[in-house]
PDB file of N, CA and C in Angstrom:
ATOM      1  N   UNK A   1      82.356 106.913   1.474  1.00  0.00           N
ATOM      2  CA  UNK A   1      81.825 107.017   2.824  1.00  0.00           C
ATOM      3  C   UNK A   1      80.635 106.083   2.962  1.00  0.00           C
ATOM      4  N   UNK A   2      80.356 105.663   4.367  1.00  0.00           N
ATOM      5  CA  UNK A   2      78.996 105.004   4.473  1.00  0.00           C
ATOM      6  C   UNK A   2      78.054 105.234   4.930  1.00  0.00           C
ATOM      7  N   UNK A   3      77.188 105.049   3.939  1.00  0.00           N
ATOM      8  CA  UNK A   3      75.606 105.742   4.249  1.00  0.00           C
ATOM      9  C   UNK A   3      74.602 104.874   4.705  1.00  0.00           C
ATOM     10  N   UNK A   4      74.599 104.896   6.277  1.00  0.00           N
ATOM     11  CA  UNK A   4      73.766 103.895   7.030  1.00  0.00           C
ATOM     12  C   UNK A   4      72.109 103.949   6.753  1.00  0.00           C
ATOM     13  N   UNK A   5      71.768 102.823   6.666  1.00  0.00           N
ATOM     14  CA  UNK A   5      70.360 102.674   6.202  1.00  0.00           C
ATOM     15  C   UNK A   5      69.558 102.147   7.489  1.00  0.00           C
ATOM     16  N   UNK A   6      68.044 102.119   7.773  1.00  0.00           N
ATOM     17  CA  UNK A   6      67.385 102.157   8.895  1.00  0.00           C
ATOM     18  C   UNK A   6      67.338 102.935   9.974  1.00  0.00           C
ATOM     19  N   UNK A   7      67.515 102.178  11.056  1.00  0.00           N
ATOM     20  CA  UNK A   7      67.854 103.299  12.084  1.00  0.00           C
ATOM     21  C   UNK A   7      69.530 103.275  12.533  1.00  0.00           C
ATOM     22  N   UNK A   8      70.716 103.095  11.564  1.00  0.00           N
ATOM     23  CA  UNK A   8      71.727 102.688  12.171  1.00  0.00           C
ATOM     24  C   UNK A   8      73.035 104.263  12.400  1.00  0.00           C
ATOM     25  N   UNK A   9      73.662 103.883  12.450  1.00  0.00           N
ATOM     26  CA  UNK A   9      74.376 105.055  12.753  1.00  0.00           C
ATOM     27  C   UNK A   9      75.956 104.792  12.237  1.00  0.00           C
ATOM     28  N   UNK A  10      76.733 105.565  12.172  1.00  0.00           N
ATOM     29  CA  UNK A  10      78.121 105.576  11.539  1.00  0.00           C
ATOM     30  C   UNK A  10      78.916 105.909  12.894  1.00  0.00           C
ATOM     31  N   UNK A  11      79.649 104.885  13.600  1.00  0.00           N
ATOM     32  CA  UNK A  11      80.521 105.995  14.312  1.00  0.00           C
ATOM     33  C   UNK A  11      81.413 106.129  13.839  1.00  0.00           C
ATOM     34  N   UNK A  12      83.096 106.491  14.392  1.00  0.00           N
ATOM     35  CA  UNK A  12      84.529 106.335  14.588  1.00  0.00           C
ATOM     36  C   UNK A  12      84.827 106.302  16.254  1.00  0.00           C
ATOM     37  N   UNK A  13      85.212 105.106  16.055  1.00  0.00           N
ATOM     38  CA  UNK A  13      85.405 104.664  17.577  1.00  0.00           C
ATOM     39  C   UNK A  13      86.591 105.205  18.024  1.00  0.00           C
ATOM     40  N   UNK A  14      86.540 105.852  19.064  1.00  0.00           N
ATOM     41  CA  UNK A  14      88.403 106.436  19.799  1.00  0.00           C
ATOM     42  C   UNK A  14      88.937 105.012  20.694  1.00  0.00           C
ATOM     43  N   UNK A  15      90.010 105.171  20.223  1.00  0.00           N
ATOM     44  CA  UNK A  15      91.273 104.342  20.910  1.00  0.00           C
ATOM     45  C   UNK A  15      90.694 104.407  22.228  1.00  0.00           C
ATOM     46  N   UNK A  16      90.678 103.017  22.434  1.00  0.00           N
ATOM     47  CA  UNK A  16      91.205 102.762  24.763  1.00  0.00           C
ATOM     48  C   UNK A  16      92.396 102.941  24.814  1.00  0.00           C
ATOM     49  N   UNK A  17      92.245 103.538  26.473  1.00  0.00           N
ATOM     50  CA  UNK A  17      93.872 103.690  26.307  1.00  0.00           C
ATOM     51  C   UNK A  17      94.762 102.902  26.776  1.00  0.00           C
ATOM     52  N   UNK A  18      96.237 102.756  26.519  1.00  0.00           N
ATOM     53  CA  UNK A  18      96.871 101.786  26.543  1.00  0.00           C
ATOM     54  C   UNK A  18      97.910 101.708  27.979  1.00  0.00           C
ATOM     55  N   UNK A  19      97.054 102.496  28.567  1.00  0.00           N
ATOM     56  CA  UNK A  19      97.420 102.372  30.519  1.00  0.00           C
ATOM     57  C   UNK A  19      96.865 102.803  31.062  1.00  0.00           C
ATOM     58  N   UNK A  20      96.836 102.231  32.124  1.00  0.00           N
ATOM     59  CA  UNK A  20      95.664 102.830  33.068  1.00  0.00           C
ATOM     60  C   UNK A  20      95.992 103.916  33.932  1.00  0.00           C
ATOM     61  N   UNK A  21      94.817 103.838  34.853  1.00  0.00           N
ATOM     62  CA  UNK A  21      94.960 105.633  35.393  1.00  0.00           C
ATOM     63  C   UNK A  21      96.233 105.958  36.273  1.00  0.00           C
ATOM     64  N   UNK A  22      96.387 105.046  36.663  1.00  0.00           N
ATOM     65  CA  UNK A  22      97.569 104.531  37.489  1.00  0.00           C
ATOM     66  C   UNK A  22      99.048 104.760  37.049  1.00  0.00           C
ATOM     67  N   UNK A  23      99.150 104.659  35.394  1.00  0.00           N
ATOM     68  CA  UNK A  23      99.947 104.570  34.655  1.00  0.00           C
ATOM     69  C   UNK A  23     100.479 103.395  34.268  1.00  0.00           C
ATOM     70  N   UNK A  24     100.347 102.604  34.834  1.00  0.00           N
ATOM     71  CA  UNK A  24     100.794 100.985  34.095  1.00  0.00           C
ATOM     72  C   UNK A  24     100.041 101.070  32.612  1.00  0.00           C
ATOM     73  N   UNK A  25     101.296 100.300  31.971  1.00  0.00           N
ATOM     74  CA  UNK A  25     100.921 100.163  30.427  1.00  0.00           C
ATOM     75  C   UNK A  25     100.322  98.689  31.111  1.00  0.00           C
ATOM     76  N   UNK A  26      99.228  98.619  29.588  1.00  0.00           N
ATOM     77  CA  UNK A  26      98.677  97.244  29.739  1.00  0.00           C
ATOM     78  C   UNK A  26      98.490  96.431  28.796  1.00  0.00           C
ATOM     79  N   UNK A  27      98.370  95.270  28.302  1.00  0.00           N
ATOM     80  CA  UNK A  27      98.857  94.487  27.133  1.00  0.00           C
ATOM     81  C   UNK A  27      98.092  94.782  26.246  1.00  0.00           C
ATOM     82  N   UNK A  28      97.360  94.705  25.102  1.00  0.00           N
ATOM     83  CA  UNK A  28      96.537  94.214  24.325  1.00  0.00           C
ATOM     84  C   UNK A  28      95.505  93.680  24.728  1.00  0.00           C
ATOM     85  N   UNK A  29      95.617  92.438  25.004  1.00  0.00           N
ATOM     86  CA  UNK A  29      94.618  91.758  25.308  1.00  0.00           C
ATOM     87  C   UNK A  29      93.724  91.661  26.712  1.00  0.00           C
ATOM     88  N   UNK A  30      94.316  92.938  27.609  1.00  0.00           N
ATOM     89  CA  UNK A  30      93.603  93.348  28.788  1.00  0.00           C
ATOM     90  C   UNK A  30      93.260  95.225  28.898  1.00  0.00           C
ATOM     91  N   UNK A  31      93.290  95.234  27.668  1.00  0.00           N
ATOM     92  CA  UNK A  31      92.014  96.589  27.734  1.00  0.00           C
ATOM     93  C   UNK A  31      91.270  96.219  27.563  1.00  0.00           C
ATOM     94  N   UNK A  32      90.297  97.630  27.844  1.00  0.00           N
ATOM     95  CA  UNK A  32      89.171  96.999  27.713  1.00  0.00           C
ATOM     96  C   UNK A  32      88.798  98.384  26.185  1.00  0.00           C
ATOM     97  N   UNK A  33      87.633  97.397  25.559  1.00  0.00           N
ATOM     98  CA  UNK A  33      86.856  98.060  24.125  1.00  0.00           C
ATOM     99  C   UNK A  33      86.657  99.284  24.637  1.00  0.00           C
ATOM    100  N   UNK A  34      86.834 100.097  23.974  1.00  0.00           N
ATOM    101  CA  UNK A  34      86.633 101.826  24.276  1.00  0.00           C
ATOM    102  C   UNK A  34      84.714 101.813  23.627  1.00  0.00           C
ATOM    103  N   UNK A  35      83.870 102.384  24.731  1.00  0.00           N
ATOM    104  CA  UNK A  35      82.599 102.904  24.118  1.00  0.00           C
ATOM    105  C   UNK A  35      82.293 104.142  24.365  1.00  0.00           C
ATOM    106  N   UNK A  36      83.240 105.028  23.700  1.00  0.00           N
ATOM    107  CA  UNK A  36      82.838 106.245  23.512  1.00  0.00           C
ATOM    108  C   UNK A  36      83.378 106.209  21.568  1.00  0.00           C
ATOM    109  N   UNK A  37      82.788 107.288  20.768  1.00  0.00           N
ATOM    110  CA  UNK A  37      83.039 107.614  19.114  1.00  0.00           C
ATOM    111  C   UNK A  37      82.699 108.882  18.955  1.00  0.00           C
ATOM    112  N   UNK A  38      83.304 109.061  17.644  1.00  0.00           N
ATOM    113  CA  UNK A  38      82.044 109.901  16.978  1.00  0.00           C
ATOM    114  C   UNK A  38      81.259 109.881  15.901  1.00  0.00           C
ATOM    115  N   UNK A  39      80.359 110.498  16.075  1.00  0.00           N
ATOM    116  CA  UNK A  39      79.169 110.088  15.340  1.00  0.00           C
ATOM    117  C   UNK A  39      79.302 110.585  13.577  1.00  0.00           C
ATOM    118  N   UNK A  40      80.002 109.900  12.539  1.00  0.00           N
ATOM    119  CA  UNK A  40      80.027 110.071  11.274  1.00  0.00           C
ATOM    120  C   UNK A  40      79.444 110.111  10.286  1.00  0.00           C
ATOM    121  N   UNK A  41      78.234 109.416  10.289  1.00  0.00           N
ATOM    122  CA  UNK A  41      76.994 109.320   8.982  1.00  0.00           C
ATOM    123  C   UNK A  41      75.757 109.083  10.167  1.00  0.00           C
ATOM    124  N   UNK A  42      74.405 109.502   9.911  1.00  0.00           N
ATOM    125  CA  UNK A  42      73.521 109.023  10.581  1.00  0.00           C
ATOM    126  C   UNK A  42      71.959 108.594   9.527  1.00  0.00           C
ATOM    127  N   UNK A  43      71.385 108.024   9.164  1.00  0.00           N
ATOM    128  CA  UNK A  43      70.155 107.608   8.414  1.00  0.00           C
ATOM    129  C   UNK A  43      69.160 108.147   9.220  1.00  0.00           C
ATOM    130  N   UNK A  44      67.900 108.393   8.655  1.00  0.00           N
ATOM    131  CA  UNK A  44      66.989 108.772   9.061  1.00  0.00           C
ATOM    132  C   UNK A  44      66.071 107.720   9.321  1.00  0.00           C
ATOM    133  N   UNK A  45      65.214 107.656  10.321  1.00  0.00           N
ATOM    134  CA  UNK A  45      64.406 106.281  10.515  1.00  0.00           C
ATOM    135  C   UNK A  45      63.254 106.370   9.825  1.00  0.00           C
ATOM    136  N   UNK A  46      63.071 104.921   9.134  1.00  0.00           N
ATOM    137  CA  UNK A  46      61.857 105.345   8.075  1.00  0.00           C
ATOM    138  C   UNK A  46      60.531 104.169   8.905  1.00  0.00           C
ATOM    139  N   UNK A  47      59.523 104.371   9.122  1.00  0.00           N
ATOM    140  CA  UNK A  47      58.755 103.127   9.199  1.00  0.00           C
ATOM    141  C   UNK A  47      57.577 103.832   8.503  1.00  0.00           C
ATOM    142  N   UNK A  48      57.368 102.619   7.508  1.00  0.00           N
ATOM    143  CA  UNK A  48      56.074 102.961   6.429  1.00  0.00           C
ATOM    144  C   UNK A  48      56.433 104.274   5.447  1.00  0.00           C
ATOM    145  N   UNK A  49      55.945 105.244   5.757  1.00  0.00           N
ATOM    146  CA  UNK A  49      55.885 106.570   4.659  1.00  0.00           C
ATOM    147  C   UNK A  49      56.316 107.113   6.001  1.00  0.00           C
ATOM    148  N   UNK A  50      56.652 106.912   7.524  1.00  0.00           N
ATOM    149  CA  UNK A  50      56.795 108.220   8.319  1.00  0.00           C
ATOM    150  C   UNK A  50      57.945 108.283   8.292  1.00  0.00           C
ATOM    151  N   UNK A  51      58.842 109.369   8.515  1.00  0.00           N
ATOM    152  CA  UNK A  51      60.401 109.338   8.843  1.00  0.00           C
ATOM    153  C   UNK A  51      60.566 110.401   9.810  1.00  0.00           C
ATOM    154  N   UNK A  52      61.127 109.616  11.058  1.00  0.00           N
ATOM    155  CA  UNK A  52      61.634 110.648  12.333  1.00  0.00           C
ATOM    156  C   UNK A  52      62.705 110.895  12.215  1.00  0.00           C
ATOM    157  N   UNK A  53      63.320 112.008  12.803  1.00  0.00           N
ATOM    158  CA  UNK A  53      64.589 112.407  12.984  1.00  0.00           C
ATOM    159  C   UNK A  53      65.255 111.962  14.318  1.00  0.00           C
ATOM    160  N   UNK A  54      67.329 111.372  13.648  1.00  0.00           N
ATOM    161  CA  UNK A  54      67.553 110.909  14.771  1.00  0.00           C
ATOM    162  C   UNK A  54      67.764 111.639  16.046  1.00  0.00           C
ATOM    163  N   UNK A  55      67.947 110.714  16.561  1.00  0.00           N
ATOM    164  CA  UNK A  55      68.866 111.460  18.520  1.00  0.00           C
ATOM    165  C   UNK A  55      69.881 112.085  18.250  1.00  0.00           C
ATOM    166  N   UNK A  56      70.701 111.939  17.378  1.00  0.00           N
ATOM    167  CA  UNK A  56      72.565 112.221  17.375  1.00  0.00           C
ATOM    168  C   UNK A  56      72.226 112.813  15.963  1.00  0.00           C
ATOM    169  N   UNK A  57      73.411 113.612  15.979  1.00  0.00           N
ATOM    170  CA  UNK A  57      73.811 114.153  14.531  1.00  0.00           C
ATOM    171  C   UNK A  57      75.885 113.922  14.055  1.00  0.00           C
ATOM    172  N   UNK A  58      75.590 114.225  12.899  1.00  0.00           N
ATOM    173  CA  UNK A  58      76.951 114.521  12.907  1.00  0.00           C
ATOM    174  C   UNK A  58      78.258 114.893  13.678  1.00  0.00           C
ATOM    175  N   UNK A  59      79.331 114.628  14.298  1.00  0.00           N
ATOM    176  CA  UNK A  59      79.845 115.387  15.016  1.00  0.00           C
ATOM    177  C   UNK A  59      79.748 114.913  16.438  1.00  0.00           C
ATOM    178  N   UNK A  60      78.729 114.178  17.041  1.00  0.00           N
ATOM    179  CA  UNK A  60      78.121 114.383  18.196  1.00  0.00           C
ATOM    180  C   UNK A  60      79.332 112.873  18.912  1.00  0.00           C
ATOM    181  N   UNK A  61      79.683 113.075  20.190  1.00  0.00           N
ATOM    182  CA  UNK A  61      80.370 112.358  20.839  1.00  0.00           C
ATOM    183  C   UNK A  61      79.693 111.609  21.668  1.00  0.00           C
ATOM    184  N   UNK A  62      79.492 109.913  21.405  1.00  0.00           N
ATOM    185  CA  UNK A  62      78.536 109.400  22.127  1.00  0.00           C
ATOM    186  C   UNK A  62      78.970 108.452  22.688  1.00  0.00           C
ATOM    187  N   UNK A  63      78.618 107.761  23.485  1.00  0.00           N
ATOM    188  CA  UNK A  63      78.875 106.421  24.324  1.00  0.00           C
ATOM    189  C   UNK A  63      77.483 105.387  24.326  1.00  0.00           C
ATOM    190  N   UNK A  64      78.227 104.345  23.986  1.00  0.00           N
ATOM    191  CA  UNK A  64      77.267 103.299  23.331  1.00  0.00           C
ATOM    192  C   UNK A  64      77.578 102.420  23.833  1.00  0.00           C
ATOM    193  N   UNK A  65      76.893 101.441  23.642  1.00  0.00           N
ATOM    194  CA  UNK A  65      76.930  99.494  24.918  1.00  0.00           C
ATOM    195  C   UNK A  65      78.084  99.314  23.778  1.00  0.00           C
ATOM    196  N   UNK A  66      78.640  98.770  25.135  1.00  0.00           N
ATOM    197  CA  UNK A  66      80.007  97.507  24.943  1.00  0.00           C
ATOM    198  C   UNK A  66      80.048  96.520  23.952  1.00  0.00           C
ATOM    199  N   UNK A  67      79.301  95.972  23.482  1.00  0.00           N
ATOM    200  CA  UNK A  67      79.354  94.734  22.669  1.00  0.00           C
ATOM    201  C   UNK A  67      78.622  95.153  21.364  1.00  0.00           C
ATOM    202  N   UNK A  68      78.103  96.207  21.142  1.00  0.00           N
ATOM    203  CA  UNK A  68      77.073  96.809  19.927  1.00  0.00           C
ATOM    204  C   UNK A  68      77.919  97.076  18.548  1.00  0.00           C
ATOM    205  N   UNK A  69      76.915  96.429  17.413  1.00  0.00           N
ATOM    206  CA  UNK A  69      78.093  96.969  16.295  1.00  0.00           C
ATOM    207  C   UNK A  69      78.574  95.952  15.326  1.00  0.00           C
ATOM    208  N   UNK A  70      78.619  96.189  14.127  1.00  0.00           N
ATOM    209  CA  UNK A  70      79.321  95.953  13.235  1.00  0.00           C
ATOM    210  C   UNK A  70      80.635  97.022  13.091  1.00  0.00           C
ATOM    211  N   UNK A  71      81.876  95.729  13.477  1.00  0.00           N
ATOM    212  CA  UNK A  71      83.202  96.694  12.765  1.00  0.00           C
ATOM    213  C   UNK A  71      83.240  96.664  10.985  1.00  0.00           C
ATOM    214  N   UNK A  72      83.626  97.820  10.510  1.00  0.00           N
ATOM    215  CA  UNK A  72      83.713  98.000   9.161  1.00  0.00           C
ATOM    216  C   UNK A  72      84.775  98.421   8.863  1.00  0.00           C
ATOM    217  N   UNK A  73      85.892  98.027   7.694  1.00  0.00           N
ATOM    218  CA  UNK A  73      87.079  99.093   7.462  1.00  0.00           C
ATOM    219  C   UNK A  73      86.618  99.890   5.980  1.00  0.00           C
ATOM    220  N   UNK A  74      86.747 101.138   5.990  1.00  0.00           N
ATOM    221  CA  UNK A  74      86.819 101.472   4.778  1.00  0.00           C
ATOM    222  C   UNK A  74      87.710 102.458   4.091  1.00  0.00           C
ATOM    223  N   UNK A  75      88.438 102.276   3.438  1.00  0.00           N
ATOM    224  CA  UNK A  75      89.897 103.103   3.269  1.00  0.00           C
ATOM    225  C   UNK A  75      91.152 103.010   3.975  1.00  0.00           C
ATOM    226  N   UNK A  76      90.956 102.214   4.524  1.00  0.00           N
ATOM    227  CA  UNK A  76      91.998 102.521   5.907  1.00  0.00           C
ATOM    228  C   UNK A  76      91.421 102.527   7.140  1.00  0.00           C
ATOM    229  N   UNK A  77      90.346 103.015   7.075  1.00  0.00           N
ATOM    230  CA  UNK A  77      89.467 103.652   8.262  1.00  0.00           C
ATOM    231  C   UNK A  77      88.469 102.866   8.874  1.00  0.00           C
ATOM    232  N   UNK A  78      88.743 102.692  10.509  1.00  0.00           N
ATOM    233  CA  UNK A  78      87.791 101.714  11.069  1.00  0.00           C
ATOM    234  C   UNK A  78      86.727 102.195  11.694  1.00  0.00           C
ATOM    235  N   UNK A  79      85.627 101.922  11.123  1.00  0.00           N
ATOM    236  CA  UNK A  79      84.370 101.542  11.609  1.00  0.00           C
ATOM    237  C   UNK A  79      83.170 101.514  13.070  1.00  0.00           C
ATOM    238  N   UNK A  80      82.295 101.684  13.514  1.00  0.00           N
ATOM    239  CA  UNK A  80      81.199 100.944  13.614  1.00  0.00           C
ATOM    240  C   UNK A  80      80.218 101.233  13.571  1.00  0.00           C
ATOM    241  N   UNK A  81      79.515 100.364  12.859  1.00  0.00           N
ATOM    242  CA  UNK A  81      77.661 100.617  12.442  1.00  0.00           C
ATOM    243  C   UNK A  81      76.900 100.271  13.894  1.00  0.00           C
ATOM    244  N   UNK A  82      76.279 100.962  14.391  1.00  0.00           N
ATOM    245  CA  UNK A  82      75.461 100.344  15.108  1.00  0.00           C
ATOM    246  C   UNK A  82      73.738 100.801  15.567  1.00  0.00           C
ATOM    247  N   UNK A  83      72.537 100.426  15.707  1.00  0.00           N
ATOM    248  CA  UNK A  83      71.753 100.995  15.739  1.00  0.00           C
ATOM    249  C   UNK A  83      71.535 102.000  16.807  1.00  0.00           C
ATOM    250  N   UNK A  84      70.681 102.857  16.733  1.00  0.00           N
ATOM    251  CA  UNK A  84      70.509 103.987  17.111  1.00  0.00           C
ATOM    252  C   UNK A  84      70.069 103.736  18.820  1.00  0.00           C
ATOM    253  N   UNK A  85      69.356 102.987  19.122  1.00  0.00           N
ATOM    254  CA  UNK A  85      68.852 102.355  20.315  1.00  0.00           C
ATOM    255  C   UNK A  85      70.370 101.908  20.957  1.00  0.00           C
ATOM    256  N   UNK A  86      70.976 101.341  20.400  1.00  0.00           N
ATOM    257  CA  UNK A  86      72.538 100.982  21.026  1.00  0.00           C
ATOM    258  C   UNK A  86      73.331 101.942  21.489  1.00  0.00           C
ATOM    259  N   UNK A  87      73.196 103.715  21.121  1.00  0.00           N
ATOM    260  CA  UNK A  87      73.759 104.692  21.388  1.00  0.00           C
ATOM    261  C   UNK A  87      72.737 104.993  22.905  1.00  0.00           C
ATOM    262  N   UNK A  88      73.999 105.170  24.227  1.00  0.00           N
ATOM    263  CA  UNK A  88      73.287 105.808  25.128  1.00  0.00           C
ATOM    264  C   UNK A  88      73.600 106.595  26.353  1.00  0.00           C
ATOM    265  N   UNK A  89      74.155 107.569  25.486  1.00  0.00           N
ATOM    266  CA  UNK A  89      74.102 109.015  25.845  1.00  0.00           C
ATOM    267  C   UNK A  89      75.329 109.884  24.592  1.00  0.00           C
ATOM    268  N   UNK A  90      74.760 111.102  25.063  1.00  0.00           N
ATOM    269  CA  UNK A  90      75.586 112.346  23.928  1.00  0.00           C
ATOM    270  C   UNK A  90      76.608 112.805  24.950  1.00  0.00           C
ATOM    271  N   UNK A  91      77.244 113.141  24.740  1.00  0.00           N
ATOM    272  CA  UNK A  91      78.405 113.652  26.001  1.00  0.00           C
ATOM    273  C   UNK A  91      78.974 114.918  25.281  1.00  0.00           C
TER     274      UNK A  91
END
């Protein structure tokens, strides 16, 4: 598993879906990036000797900016790291 360091966060990103509301299927390359996850590993923020606790925890279903993120695979399993400031809102 990955254990995010700084202020970053672990998600698992959920699938966009692959038609719209309408019901038309839509290609690949005209969805759009899904920014909603969930929240899988979280680090604690350290600056100097202080350490705050994050916004999100484990578990927590969040929606985060569009373009934020390192994709990661690990096991099979895809990814994204992204900092904590990039998460914005808990749903």
């Amino acid at each position: 598993m990955l254990k995010p360091l700084g202020d970053r966060v672990v998600l698992q990103v959920e699938e966009a879906p692959e038609q719209s509301v309408g019901g038309i299927l839509l290609a690949s390359n005209a969805q759009e990036k899904s920014v909603t996850g969930t929240v899988v590993a979280v680090s604690t923020q350290s600056v100097g000797d202080l350490t705050a606790p994050a916004a999100v925890k484990e578990g927590d279903k969040v929606i985060f900016d569009k373009y934020a993120g390192s994709e990661v695979t690990v096991d099979g399993v895809d990814y994204l790291v992204v900092h904590e400031k990039d998460i914005v809102a808990v749903l």
